[in-house]
Protein backbone atom coordinates (compact mmCIF):
# COMPACT_ATOMS: atom_id res chain seq x y z
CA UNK A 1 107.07 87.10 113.60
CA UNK A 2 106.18 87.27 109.89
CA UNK A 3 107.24 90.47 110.10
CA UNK A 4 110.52 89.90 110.75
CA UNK A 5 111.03 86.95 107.90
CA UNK A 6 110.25 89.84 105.61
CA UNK A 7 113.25 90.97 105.90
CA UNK A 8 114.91 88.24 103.85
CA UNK A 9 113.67 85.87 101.58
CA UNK A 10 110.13 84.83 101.39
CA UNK A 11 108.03 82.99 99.46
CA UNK A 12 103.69 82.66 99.96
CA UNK A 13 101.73 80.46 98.59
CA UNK A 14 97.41 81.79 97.87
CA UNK A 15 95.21 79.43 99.03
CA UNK A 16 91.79 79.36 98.14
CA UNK A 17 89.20 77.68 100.85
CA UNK A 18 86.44 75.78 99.13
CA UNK A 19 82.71 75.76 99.62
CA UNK A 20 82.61 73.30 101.93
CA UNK A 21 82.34 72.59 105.63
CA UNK A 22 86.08 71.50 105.89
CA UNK A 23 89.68 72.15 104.35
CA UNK A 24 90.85 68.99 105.39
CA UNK A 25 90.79 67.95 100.95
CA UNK A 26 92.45 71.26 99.93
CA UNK A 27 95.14 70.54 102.76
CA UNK A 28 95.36 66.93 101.75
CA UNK A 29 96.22 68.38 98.06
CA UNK A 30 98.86 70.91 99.45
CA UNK A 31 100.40 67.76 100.44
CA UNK A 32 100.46 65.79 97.60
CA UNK A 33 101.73 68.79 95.42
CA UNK A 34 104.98 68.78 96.43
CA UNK A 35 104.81 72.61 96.71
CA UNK A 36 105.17 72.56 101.01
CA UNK A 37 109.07 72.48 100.21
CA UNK A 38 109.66 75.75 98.41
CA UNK A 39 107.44 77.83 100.67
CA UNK A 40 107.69 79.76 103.59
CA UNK A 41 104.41 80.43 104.23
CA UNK A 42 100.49 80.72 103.07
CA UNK A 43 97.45 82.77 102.34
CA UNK A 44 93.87 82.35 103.08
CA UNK A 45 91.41 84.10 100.45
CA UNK A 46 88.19 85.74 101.61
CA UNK A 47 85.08 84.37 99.96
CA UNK A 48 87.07 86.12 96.43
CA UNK A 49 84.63 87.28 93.79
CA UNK A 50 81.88 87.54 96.60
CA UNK A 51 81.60 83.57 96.15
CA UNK A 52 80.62 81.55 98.87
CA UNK A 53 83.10 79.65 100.44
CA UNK A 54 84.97 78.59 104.00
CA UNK A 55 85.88 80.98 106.46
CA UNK A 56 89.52 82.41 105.56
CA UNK A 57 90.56 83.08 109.18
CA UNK A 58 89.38 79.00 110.51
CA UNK A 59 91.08 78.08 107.28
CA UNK A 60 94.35 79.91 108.11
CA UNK A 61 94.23 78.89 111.40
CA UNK A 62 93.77 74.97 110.38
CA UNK A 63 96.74 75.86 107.60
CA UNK A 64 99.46 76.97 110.32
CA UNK A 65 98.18 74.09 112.75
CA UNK A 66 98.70 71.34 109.95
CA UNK A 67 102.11 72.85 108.77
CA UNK A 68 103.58 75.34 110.85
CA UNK A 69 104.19 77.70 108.87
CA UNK A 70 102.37 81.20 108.93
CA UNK A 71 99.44 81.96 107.26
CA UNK A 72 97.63 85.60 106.74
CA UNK A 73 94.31 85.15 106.31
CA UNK A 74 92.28 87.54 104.56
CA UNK A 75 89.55 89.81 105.72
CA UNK A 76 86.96 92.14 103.77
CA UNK A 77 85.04 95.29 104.57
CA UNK A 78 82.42 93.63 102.27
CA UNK A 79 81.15 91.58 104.49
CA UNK A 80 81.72 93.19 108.00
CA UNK A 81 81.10 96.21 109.68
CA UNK A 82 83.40 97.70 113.17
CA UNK A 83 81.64 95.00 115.11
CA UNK A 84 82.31 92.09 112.89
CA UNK A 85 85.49 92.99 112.49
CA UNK A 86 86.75 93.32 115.83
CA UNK A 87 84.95 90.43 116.57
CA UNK A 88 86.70 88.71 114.28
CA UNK A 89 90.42 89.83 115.32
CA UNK A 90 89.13 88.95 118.48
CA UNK A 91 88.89 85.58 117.79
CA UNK A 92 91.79 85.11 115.27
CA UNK A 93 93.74 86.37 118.17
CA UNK A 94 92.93 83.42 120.56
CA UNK A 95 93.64 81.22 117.60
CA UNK A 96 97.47 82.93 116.79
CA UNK A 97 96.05 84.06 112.87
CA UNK A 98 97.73 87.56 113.64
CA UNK A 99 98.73 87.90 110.32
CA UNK A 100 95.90 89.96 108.47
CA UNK A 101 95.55 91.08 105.01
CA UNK A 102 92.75 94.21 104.64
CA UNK A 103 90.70 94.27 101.28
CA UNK A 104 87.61 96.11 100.62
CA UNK A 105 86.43 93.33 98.45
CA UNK A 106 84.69 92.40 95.47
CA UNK A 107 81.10 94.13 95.08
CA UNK A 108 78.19 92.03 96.49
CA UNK A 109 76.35 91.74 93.08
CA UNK A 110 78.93 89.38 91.61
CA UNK A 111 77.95 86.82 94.24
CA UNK A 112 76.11 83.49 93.96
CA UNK A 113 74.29 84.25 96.57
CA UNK A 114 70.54 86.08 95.45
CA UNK A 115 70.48 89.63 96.43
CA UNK A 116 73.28 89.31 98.58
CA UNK A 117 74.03 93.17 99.90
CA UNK A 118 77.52 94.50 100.77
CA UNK A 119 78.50 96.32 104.49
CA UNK A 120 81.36 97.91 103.25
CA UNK A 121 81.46 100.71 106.24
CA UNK A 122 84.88 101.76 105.12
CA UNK A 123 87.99 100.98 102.79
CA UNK A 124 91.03 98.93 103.90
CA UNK A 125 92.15 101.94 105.21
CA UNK A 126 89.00 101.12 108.33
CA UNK A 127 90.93 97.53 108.89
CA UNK A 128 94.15 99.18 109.62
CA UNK A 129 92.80 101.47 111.76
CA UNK A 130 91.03 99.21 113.58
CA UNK A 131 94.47 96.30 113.59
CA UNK A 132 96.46 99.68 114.70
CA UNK A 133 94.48 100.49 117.52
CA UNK A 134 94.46 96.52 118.62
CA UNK A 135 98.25 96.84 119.03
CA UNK A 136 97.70 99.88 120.97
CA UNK A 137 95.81 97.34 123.88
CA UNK A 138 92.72 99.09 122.63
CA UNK A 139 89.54 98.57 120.63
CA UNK A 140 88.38 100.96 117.91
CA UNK A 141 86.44 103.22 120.46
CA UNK A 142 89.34 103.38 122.57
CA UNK A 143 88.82 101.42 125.12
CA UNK A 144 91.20 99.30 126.66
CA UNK A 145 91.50 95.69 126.05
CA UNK A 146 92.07 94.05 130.23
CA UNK A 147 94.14 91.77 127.99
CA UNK A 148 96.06 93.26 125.42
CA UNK A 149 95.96 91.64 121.58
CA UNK A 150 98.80 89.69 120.38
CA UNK A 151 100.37 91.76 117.87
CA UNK A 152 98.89 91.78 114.63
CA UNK A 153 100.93 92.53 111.01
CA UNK A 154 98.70 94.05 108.38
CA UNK A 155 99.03 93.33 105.17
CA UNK A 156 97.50 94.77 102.01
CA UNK A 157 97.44 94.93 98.28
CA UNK A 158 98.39 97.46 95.44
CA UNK A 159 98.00 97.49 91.52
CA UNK A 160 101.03 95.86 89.50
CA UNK A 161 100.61 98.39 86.53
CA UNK A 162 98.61 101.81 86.06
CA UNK A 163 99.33 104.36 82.76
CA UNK A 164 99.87 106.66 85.41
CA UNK A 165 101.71 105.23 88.23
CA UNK A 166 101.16 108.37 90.15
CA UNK A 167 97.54 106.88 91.08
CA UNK A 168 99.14 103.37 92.92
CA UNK A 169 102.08 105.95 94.76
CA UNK A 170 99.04 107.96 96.30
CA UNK A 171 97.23 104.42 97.55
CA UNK A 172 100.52 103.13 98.64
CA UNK A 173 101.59 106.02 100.26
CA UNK A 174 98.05 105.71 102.66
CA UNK A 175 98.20 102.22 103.82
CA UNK A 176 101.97 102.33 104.59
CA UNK A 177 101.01 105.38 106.60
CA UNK A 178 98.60 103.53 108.04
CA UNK A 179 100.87 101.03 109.42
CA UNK A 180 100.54 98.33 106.63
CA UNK A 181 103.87 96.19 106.84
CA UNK A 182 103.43 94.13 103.27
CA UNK A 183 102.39 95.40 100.28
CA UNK A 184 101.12 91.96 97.98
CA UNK A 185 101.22 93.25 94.13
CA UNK A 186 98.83 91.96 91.33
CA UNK A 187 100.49 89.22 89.57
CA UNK A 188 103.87 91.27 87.78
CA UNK A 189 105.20 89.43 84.30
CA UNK A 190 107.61 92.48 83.59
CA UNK A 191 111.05 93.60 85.57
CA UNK A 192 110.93 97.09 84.39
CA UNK A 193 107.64 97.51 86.14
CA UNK A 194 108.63 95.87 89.23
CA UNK A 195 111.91 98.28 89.19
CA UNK A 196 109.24 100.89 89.55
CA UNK A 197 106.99 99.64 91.99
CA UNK A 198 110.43 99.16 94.12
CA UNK A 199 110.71 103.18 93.65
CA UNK A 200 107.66 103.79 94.97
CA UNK A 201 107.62 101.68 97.93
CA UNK A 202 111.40 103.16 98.49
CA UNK A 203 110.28 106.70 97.92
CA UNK A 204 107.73 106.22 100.09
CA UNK A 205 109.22 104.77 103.41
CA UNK A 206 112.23 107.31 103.00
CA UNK A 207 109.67 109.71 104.66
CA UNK A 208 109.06 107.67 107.54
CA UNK A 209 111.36 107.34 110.49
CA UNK A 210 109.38 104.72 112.65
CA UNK A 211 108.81 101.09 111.66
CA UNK A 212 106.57 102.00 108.81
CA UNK A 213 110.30 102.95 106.75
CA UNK A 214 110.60 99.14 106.77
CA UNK A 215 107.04 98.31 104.95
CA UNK A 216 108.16 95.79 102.33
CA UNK A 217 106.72 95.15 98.61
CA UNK A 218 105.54 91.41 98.17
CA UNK A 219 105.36 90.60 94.34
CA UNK A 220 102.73 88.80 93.64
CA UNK A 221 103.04 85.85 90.46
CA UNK A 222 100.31 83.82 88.71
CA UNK A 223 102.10 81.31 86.52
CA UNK A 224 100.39 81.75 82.91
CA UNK A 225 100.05 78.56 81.07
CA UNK A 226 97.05 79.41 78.68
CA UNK A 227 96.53 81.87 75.96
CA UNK A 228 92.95 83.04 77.22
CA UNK A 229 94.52 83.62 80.71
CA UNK A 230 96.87 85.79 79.80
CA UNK A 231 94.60 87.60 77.23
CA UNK A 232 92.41 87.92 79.84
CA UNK A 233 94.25 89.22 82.74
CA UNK A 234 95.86 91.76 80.01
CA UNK A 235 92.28 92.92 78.96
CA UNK A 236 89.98 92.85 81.87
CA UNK A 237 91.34 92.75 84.82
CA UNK A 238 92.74 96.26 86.04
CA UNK A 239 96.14 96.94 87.21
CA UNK A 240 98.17 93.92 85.44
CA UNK A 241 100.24 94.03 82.58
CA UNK A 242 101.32 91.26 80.46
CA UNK A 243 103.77 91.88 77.67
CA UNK A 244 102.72 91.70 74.18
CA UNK A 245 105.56 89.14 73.20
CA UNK A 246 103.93 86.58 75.88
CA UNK A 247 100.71 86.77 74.10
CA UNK A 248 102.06 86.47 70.31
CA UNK A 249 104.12 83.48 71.66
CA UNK A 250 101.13 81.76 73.35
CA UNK A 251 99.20 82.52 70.55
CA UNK A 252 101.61 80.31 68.31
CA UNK A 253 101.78 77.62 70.85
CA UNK A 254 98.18 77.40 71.10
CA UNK A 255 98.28 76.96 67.42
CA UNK A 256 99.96 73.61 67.95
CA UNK A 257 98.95 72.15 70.16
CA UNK A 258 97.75 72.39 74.22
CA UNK A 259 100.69 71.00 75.56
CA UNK A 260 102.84 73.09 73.85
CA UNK A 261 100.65 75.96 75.06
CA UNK A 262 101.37 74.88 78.43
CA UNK A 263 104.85 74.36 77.76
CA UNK A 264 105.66 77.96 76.21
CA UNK A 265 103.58 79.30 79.40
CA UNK A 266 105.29 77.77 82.05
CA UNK A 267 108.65 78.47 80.58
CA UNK A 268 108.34 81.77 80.26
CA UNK A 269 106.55 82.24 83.71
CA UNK A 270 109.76 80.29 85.26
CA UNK A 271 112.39 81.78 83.86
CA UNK A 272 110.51 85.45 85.22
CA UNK A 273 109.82 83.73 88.59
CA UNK A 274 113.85 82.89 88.61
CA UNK A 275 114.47 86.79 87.85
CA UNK A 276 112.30 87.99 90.32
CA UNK A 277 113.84 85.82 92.85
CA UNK A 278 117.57 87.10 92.53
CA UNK A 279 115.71 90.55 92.31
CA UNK A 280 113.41 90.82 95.01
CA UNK A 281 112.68 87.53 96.59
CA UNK A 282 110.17 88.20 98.51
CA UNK A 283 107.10 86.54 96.41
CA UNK A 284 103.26 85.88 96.71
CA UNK A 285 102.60 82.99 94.94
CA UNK A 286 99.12 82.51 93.01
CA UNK A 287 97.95 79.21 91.38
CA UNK A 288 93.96 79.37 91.77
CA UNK A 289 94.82 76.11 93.75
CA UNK A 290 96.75 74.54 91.50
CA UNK A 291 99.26 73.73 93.79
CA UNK A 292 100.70 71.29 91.99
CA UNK A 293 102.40 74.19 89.85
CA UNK A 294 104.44 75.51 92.34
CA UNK A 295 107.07 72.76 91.41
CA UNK A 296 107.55 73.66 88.23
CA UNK A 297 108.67 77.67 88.98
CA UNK A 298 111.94 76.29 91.26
């Protein structure tokens, strides 16, 4: 079980299914990538930005088919209400995808799809409920399953960075209560703030004395390799912090040249990604498919 691998060292890999009615190219290009060595596992992404695209639990399930590894495929409350999503667990459960990872989601109106319109009956928090109640033998209602569920680990996700980290210790507090076994960060470029998200988690399961005291933190890691990425995950996107001294050096890379933009990004992504892993290697890897990357971190 993933659940037990978490214990030691572990390395994911985001995947990203396309909009299109197969995988089979985006698996092809895991291939070629050279990345399948230096991973222990994958993710399946959930139609991300309320874009259209393939089905993250067939996707996952095609992923651990192809390489046997395990995959946790993604599900939103965006798009599903109690039905749906039991439904769905249902039939990720005949397929062995028992690795699930509960988001909310991103709102409907960023979609490509005209007027699409969110479900959204609940938080995360719903999904948990719903996953802890499956590995009870028992739906949502509470009514018995004549076959009980395979066991299913929940995963779920947490801020990186917050002025006041008091605001990600009272989120992270509620899933882990709820049951959630992995916590996957935002992308973290900055050891003193993954020191403290290890003292929340920590402070956290200390109150426990079931299996939740063993919930684990999963860094996650985008590999920054452009000056507009990292100004704009610094800027606009909430709950990631990059360090000032990445930006002024990207900023005088960028001034030579691109490649030696690229160059000063990857190095200094690396030589973090080495740090984390003699910290806390237990690592959530995100490329926005650029598998090919993956590589260059090792």
């Amino acid at each position: 079980m993933l659940k037990e691998k978490l214990k030691g060292k572990y390395i994911t890999l985001e995947t990203t299914p396309p909009k299109l009615p197969t995988v089979d190219l985006m698996i092809e290009k895991i291939e070629k990538s050279g990345a399948l060595k230096y991973i222990d596992g994958f993710s399946t992404t959930d139609c991300p930005l309320s874009k259209l695209k393939y089905n993250s639990i067939i996707a996952a399930y095609k992923l651990q088919e192809k390489f046997k590894k395990p995959v946790i495929a993604t599900m939103t409350m965006r798009d599903r209400n109690k039905i749906a999503l039991q439904s769905d667990l249902l039939g990720a459960n005949d397929l062995n995808v028992i690795n699930i990872l509960a988001l909310t989601g991103d709102p409907a109106n960023m979609s490509d799809q005209p007027k699409a319109k969110a479900v959204v009956e609940g938080s995360s928090i719903l999904l948990l409920e719903i996953i802890r109640a499956f590995n009870n033998g028992m739906d949502y209602s509470g009514k018995e399953f004549k076959i009980k569920p395979k066991p299913i680990t929940p995963f779920v996700v947490s801020n990186s960075y917050a002025k006041n980290f008091v605001s990600i210790e009272r989120k992270m507090y509620k899933k882990i209560q709820n049951y959630a076994v992995g916590i996957i960060t935002q992308p973290v470029y900055d050891l003193n703030i993954v020191d403290k998200l290890l003292e929340i988690k920590n402070k956290i399961v200390s109150e426990f004395q079931d299996e939740r005291k063993e919930s684990e933190i999963v860094l996650g890691f985008f590999p920054i390799t452009k000056l507009k990425t990292a100004q704009f995950l610094h800027s606009h996107v909430p709950g990631i912090y990059v360090p000032e001294k990445w930006i002024e050096k990207l900023i005088k890379a960028h001034k030579i040249s691109e490649e030696e933009e690229y160059k000063v990004g990857m190095e200094l992504s690396r030589n973090l990604f080495q740090k984390l892993l003699k910290k806390h290697p237990k690592i959530h890897i995100m490329t926005a498919n650029r598998f090919e990357t993956v590589k260059e971190l090792f």
